[in-house]
N, C-alpha and C. Protein backbone atom coordinates (compact mmCIF):
# COMPACT_ATOMS: atom_id res chain seq x y z
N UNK A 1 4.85 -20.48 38.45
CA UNK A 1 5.45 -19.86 37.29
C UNK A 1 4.53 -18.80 36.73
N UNK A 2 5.27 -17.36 36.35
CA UNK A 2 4.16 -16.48 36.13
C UNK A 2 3.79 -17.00 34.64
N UNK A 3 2.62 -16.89 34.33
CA UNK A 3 1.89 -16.71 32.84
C UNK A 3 1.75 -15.47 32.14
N UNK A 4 2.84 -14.15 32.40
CA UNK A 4 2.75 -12.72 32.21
C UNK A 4 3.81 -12.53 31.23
N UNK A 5 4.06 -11.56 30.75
CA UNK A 5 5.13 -11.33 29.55
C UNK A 5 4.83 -9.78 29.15
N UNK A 6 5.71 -8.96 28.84
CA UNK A 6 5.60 -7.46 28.66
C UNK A 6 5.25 -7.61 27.00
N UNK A 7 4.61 -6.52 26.75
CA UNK A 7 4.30 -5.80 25.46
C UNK A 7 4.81 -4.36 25.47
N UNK A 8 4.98 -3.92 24.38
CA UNK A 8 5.85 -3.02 24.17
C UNK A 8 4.92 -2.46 22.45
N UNK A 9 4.19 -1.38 22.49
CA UNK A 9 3.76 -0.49 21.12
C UNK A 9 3.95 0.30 21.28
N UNK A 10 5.29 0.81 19.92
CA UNK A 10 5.56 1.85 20.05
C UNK A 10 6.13 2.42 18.35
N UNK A 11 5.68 3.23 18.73
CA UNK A 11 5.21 4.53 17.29
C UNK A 11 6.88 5.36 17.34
N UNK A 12 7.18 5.35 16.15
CA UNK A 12 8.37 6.58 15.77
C UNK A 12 8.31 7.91 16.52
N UNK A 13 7.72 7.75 17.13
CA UNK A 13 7.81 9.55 18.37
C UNK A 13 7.61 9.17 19.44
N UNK A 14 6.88 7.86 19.74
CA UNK A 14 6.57 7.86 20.97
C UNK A 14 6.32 6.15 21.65
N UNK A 15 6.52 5.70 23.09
CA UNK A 15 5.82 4.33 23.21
C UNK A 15 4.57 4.41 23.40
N UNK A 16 3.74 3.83 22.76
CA UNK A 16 2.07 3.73 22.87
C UNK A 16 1.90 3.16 24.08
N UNK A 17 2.22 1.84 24.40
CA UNK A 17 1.78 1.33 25.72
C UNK A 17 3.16 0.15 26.05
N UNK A 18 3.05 0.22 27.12
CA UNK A 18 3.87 -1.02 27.86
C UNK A 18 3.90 -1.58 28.78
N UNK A 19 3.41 -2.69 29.09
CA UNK A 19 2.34 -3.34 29.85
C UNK A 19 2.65 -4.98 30.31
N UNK A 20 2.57 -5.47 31.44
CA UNK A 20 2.07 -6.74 31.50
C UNK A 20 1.26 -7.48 30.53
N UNK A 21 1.57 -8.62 29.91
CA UNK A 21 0.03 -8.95 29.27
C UNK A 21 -0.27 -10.83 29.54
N UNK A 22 -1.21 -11.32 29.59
CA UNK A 22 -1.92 -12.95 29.89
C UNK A 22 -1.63 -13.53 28.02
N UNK A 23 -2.15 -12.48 27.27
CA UNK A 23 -1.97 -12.94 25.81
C UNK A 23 -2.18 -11.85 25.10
N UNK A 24 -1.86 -12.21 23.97
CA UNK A 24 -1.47 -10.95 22.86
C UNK A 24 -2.20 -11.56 21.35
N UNK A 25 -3.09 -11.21 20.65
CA UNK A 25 -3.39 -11.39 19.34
C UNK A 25 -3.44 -10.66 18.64
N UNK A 26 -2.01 -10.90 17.28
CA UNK A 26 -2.02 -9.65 16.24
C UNK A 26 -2.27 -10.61 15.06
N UNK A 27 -2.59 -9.50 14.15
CA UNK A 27 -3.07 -9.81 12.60
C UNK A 27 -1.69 -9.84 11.47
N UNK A 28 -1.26 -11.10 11.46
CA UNK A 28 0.23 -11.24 10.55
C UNK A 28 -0.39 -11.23 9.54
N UNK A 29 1.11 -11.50 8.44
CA UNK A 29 0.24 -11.73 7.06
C UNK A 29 -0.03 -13.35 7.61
N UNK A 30 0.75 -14.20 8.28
CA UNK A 30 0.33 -15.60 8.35
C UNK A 30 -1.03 -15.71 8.36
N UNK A 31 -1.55 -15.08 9.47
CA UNK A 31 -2.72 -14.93 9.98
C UNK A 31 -2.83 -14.34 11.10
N UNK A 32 -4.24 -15.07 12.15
CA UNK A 32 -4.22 -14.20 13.79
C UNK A 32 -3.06 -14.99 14.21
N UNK A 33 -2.15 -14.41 14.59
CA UNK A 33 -1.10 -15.21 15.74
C UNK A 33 -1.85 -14.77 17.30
N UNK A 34 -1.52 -15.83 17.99
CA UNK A 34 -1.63 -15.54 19.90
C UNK A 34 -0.46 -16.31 20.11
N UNK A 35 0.13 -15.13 21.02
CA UNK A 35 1.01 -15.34 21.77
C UNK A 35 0.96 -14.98 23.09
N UNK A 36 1.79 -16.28 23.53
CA UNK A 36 1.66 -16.29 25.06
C UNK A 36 2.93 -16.34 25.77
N UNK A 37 2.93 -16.01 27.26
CA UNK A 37 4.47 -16.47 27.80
C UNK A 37 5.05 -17.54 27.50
N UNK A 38 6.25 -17.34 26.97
CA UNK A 38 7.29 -18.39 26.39
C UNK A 38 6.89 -18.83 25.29
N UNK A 39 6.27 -18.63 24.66
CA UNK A 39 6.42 -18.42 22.52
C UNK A 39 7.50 -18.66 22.14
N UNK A 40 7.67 -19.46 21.36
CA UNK A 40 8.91 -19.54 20.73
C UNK A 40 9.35 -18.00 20.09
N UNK A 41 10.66 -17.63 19.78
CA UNK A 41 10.97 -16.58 18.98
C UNK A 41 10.68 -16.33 17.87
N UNK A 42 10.39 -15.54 17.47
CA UNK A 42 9.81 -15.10 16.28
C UNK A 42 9.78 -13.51 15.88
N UNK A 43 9.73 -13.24 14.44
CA UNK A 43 9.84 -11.52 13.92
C UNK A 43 8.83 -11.93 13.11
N UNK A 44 8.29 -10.92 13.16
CA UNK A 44 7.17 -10.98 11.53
C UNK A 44 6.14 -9.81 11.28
N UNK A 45 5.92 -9.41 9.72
CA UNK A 45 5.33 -8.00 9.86
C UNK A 45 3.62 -8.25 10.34
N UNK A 46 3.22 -6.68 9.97
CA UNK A 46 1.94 -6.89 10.29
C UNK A 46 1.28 -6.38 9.08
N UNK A 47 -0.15 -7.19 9.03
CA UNK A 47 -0.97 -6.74 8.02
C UNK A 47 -2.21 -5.50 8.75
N UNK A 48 -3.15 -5.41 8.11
CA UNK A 48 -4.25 -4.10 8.66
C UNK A 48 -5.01 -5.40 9.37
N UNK A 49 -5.40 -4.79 10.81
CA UNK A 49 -5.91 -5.47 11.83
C UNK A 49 -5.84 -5.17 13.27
N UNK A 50 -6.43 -5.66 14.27
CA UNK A 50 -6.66 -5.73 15.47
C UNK A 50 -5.71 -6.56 16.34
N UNK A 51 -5.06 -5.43 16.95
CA UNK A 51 -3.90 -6.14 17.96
C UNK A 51 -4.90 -6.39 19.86
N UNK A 52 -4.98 -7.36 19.58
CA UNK A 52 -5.87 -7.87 21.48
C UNK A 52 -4.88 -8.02 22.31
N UNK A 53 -4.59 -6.85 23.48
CA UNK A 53 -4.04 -7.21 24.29
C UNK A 53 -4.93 -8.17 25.57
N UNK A 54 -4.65 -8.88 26.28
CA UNK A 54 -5.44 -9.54 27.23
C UNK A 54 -5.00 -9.47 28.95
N UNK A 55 -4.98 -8.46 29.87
CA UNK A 55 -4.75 -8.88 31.28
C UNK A 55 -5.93 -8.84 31.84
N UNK A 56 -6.61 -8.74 32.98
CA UNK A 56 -7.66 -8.49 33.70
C UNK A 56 -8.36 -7.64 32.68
N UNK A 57 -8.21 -7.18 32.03
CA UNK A 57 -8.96 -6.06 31.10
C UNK A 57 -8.23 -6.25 29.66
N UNK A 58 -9.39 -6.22 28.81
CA UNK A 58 -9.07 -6.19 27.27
C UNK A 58 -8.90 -5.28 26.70
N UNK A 59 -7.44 -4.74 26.05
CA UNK A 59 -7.43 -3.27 25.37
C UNK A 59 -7.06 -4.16 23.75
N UNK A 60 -7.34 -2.59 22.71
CA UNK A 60 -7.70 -3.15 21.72
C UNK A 60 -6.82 -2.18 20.57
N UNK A 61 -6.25 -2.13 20.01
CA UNK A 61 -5.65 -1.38 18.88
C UNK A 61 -5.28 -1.65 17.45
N UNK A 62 -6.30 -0.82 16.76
CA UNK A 62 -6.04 -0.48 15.05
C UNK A 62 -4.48 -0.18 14.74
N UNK A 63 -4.31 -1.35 13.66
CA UNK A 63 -3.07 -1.08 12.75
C UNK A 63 -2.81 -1.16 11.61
N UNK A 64 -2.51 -0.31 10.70
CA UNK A 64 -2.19 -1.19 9.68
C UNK A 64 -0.64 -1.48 8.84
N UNK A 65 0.34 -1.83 9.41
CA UNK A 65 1.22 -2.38 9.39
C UNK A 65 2.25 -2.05 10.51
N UNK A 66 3.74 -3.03 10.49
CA UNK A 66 4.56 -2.68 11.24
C UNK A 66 5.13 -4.19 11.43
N UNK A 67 6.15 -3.94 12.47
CA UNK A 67 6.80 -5.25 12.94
C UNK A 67 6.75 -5.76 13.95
N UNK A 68 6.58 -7.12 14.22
CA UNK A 68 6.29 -7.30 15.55
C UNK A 68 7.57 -8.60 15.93
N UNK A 69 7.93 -8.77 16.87
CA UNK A 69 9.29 -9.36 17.35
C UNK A 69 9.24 -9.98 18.92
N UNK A 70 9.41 -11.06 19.08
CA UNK A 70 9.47 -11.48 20.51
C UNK A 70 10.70 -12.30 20.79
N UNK A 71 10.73 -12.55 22.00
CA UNK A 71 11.98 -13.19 22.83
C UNK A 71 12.13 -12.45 23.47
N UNK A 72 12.24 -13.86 24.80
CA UNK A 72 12.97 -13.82 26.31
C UNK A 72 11.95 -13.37 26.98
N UNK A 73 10.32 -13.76 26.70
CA UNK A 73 8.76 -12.90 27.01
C UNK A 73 9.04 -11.05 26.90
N UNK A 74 9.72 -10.80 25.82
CA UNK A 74 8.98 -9.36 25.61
C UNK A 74 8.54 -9.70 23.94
N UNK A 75 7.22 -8.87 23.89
CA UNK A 75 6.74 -8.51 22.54
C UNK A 75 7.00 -7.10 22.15
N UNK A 76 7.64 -6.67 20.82
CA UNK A 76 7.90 -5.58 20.46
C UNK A 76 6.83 -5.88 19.70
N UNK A 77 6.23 -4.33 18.96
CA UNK A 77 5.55 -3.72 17.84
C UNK A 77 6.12 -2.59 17.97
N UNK A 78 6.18 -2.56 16.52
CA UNK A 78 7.33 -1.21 15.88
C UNK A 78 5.94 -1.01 14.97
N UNK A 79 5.14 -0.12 14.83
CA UNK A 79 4.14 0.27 13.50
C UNK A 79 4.09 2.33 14.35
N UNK A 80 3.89 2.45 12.92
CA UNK A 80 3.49 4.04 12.76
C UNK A 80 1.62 4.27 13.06
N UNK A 81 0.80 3.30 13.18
CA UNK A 81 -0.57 3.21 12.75
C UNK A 81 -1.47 2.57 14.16
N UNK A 82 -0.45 2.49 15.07
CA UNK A 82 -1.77 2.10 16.14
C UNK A 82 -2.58 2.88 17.06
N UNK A 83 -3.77 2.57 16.65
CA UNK A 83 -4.93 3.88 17.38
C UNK A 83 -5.78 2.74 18.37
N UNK A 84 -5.57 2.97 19.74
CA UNK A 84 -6.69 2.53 20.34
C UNK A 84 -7.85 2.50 20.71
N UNK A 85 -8.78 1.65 20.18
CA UNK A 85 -10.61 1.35 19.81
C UNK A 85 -10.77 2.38 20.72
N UNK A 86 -10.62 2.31 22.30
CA UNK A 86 -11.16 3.25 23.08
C UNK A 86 -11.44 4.57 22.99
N UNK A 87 -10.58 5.42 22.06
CA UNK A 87 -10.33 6.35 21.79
C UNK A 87 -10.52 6.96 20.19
N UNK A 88 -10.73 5.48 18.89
CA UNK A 88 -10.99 5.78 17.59
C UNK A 88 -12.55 6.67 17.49
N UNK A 89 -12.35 7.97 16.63
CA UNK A 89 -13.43 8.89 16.31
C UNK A 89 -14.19 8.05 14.86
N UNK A 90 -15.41 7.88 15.13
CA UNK A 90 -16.15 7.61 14.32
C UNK A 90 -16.34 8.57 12.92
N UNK A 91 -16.12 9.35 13.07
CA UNK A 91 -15.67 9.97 11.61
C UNK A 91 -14.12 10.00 11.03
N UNK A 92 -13.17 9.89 11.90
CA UNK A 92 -12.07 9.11 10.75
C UNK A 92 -12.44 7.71 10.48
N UNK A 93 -13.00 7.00 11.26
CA UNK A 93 -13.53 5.72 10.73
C UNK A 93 -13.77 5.61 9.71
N UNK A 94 -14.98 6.21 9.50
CA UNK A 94 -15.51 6.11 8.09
C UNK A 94 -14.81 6.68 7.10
N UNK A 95 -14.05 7.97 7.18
CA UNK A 95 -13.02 8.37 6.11
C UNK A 95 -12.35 7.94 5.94
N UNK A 96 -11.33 6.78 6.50
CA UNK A 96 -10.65 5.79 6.26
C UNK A 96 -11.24 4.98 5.66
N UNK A 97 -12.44 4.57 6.09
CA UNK A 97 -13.07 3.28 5.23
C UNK A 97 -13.36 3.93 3.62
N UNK A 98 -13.79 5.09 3.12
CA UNK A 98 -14.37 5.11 2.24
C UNK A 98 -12.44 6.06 1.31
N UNK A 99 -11.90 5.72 1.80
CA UNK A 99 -10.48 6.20 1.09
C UNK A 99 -9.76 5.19 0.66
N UNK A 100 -10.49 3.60 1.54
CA UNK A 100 -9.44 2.58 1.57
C UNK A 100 -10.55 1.74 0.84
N UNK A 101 -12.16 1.84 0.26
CA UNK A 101 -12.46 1.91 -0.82
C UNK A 101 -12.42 2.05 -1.82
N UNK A 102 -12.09 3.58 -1.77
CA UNK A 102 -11.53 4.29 -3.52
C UNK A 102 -10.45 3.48 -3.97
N UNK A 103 -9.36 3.14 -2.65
CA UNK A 103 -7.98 3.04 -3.60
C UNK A 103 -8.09 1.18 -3.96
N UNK A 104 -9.43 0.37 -3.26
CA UNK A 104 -9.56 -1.04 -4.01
C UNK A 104 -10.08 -1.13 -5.25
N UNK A 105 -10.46 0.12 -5.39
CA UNK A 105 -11.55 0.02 -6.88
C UNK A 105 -10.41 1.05 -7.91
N UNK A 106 -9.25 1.15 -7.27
CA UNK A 106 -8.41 2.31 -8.42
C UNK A 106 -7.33 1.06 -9.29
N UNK A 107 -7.69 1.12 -10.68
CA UNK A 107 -7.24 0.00 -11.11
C UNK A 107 -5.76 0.36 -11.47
N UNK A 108 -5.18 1.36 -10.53
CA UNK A 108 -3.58 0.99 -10.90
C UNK A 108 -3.00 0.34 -9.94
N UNK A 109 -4.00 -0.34 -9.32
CA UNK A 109 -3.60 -1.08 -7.75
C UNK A 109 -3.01 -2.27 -8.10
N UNK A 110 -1.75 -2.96 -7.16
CA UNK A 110 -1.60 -3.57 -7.31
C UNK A 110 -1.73 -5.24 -6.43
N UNK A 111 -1.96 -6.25 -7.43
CA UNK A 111 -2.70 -7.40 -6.56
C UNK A 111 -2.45 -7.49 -5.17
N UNK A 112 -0.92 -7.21 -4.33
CA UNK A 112 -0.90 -7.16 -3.40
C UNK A 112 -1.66 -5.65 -2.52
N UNK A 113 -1.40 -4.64 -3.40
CA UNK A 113 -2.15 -3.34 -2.97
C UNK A 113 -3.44 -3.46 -2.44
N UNK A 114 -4.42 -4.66 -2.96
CA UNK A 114 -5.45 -4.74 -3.02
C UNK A 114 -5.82 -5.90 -1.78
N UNK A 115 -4.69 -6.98 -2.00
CA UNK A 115 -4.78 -7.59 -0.51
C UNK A 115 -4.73 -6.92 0.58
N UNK A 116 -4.10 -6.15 0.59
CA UNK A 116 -3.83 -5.10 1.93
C UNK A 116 -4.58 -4.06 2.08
N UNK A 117 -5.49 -3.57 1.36
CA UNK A 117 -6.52 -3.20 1.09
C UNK A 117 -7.75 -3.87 1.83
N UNK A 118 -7.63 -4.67 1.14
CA UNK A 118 -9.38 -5.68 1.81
C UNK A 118 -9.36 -5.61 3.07
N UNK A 119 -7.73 -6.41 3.82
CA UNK A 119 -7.90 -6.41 4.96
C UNK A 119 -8.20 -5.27 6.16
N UNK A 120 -7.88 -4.31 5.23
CA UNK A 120 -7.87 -2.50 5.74
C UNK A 120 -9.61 -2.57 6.10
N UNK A 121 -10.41 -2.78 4.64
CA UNK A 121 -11.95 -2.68 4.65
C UNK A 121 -12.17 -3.57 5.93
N UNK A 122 -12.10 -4.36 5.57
CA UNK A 122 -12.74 -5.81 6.89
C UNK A 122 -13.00 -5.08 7.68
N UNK A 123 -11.53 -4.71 8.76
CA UNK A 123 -11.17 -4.53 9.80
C UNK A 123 -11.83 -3.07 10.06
N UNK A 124 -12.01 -2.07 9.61
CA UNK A 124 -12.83 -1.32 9.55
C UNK A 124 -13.88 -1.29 10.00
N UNK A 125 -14.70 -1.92 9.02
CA UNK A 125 -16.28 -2.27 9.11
C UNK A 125 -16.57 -3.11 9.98
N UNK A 126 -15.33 -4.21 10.42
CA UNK A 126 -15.55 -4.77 11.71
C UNK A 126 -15.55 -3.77 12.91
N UNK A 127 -15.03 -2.80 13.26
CA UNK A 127 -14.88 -1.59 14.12
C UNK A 127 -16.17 -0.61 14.08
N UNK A 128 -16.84 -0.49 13.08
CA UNK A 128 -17.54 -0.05 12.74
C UNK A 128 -19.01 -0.60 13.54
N UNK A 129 -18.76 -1.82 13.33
CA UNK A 129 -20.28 -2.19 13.64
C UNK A 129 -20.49 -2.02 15.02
């Protein structure tokens, strides 16, 4: 029985990637979900975080939101925001990080603004290091 299942990221202009994958880890609001062949069904958005694809080789992509949807082993992601590590420039890095600073410390933010926020910083500075 194969242990494989397609992924599918794809951006409002274009498909990012579509691929075989062993496992998949995205950043819900639940939390990290992994999913594997034959997952139960499921829809659910995404928060700011690191989507792990896993076959023979680990690819890696920045998001910060969108939808993600499975059944029948395909995984959709529907987000406007995924940039792959391989390819992220260390100076939007940091201009992202220090924009997604300003707007945690801008007090017309709101409590959820600010959750989604943090996780923006984390994930960042986790990329960063």
């Amino acid at each position: 029985m194969s242990e494989i299942f397609t992924v599918e990221i794809i951006s409002p202009d274009q498909t990012i990637l579509k691929q075989e994958a062993n496992e998949v880890t995205i950043p819900s609001y639940e939390g990290q979900m992994g999913i594997l062949n034959n997952h139960i069904p499921l829809i659910t958005f995404l928060r700011p975080g690191i989507i792990t694809i896993k076959t023979s080789i680990e690819k890696k992509f920045y998001v910060e939101e969108g939808t993600v949807e499975f059944s029948n082993n395909n995984l959709l992601i529907l987000t406007s925001t995924a940039k792959d590590l391989a390819n992220f420039d260390k100076i939007l890095l940091n201009d992202l990080l220090q924009k997604a600073e300003s707007q945690l410390n801008n007090k017309d933010s709101t409590d959820k603004d600010r959750y989604v926020i943090s996780y923006k910083i984390e994930t960042l500075r986790e990329i960063i290091r």
